[in-house]
Structure formats: structure tokens, C-alpha cells
Protein backbone atom coordinates (compact mmCIF):
# COMPACT_ATOMS: atom_id res chain seq x y z
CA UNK A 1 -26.45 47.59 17.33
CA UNK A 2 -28.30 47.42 13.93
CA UNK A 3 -30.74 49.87 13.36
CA UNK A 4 -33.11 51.01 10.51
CA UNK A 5 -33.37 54.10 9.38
CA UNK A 6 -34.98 56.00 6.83
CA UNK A 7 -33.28 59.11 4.69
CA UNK A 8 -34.63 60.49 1.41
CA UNK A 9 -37.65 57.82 1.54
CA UNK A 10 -35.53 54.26 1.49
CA UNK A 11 -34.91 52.30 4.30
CA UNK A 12 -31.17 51.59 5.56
CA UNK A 13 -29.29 49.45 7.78
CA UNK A 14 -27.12 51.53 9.70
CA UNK A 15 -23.91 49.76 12.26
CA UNK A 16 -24.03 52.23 15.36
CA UNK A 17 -21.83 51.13 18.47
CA UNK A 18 -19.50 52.97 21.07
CA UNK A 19 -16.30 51.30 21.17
CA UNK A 20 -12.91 52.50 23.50
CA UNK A 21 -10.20 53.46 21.11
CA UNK A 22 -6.36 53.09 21.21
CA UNK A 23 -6.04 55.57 23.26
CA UNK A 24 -8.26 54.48 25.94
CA UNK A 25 -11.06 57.50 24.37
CA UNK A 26 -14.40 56.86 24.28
CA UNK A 27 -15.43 56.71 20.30
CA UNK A 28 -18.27 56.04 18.55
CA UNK A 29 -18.97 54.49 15.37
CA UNK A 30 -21.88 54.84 12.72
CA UNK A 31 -21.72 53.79 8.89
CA UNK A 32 -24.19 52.35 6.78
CA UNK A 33 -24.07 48.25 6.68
CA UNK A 34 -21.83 47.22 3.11
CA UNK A 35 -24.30 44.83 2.21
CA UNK A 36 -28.35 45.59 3.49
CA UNK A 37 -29.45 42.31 4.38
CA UNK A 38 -30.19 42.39 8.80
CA UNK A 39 -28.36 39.33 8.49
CA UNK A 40 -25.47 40.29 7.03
CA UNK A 41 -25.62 43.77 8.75
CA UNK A 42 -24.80 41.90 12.08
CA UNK A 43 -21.94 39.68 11.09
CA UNK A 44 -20.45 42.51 10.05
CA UNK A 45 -21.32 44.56 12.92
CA UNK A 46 -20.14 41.47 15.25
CA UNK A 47 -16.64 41.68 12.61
CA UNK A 48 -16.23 45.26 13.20
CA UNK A 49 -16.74 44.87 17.17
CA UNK A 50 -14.30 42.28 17.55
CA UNK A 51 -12.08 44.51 15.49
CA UNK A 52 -12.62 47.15 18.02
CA UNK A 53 -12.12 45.27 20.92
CA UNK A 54 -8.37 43.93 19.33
CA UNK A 55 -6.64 47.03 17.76
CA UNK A 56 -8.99 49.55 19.17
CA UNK A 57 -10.18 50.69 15.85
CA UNK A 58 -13.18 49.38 14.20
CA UNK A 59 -11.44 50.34 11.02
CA UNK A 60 -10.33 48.24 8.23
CA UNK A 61 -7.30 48.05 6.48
CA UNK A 62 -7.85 49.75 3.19
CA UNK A 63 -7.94 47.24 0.51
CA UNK A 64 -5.46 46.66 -1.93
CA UNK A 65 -6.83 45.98 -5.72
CA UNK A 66 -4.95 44.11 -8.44
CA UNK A 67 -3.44 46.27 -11.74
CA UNK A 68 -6.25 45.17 -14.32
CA UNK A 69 -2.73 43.37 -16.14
CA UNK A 70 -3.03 41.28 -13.06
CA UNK A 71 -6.70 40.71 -13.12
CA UNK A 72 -6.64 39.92 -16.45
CA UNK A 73 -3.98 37.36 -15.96
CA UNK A 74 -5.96 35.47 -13.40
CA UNK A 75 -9.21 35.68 -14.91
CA UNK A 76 -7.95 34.19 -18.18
CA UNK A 77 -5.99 31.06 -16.02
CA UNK A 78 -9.20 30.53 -14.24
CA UNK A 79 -11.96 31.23 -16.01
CA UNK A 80 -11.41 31.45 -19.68
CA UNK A 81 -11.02 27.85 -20.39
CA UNK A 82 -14.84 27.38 -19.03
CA UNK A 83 -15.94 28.90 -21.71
CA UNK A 84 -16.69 27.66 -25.83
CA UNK A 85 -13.93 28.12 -28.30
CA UNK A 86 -15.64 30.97 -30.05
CA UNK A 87 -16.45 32.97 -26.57
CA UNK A 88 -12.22 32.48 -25.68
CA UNK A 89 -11.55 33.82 -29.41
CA UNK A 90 -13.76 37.18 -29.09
CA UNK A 91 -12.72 37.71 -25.30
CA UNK A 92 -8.67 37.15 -26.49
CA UNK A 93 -9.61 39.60 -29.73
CA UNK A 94 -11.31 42.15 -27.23
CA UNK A 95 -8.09 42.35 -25.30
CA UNK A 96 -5.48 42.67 -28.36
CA UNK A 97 -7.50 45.90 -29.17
CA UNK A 98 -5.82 48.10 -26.80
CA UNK A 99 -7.48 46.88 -23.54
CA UNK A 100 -4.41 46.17 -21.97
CA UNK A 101 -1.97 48.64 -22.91
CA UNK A 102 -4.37 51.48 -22.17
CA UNK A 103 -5.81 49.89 -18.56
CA UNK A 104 -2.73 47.46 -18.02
CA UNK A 105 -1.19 49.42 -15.00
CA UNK A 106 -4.19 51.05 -13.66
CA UNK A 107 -6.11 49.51 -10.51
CA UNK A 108 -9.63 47.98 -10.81
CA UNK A 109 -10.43 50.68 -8.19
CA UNK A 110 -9.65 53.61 -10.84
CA UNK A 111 -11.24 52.11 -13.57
């Protein structure tokens, strides 16, 4: 079930269902929606259900970011040639300038 709620003055969507767990427990789960449209509030809550109902865990696999070298990489195959000469030549510059050596191995999550 969806429901609204209101804490510190601002309305929220909030996912709130009981769900048997792995171990055949009773289990209950509440979280905020990720994104607070109702409509998108129930296609997740429908994702997170079936979820339940398969593995017995409404849990999802944590979620496993790219290095920012990797990012980079893939961002400059698919998007840099979209843009004018002159915006490739600053971006390019911006990177030579110790971008990628100093964020290279880290994830986009610890950035």
C-alpha cells in the first residue's frame, strides 16, 4: 500500500506492506517511495512485492557503480561526439587537468 504522510511539514509517499520472509517470518516493510510521484510510488511498490513474493526479501541487490575512469570512458564514446568542436576541446582540456588521475579509481558513489 501507498500512503501519504506528512513529517516536518512536507508531504511523502511512503511503500508500507507485510510480506513473509525466507524464513517463513512474518516481516514488514516501510521506506519512503525513491521517486514521489503516486504513480511511480506503486510500480515500485508492485516491483518490490513481486520481489517479496520470489526471494522472500523485498530487498534489492545493492548497486554496483562504475570507477569514474569507466564513466568517463563511456560518456566520451557516447556522448562527446554530440557536441561542437569547441565544447569536445574544453571538456578533453577539463579532464587532462588532473580529473582523472585524482578521481580515476574512485566510484561515482564516493564522489
Amino acid at each position: 500500500m501507498v500512503k501519504r504522510t506528512t513529517r516536518a511539514g512536507k508531504a511523502h509517499l511512503v511503500i508500507d506492506f507485510r510480506f513473509t520472509d525466507s524464513a517463513g517470518k512474518r516481516a514488514r516493510y516501510r521506506r519512503d517511495a525513491e521517486v514521489q510521484t503516486l504513480d511511480a510510488a506503486r510500480r515500485e511498490e508492485q516491483e518490490l512485492l513481486e520481489l517479496a513474493r520470489t526471494t522472500g526479501s523485498p530487498e534489492r541487490e545493492a548497486r554496483a557503480f562504475p570507477t569514474f575512469d569507466t564513466f568517463v570512458k563511456q560518456w566520451q564514446a557516447l556522448y562527446l561526439p554530440r557536441y561542437r568542436p569547441s565544447t569536445r576541446e574544453r571538456y578533453t582540456a577539463m579532464l587532462g587537468q588532473g580529473l582523472l588521475e585524482h578521481f580515476g579509481s574512485l566510484t561515482l558513489d564516493r564522489i
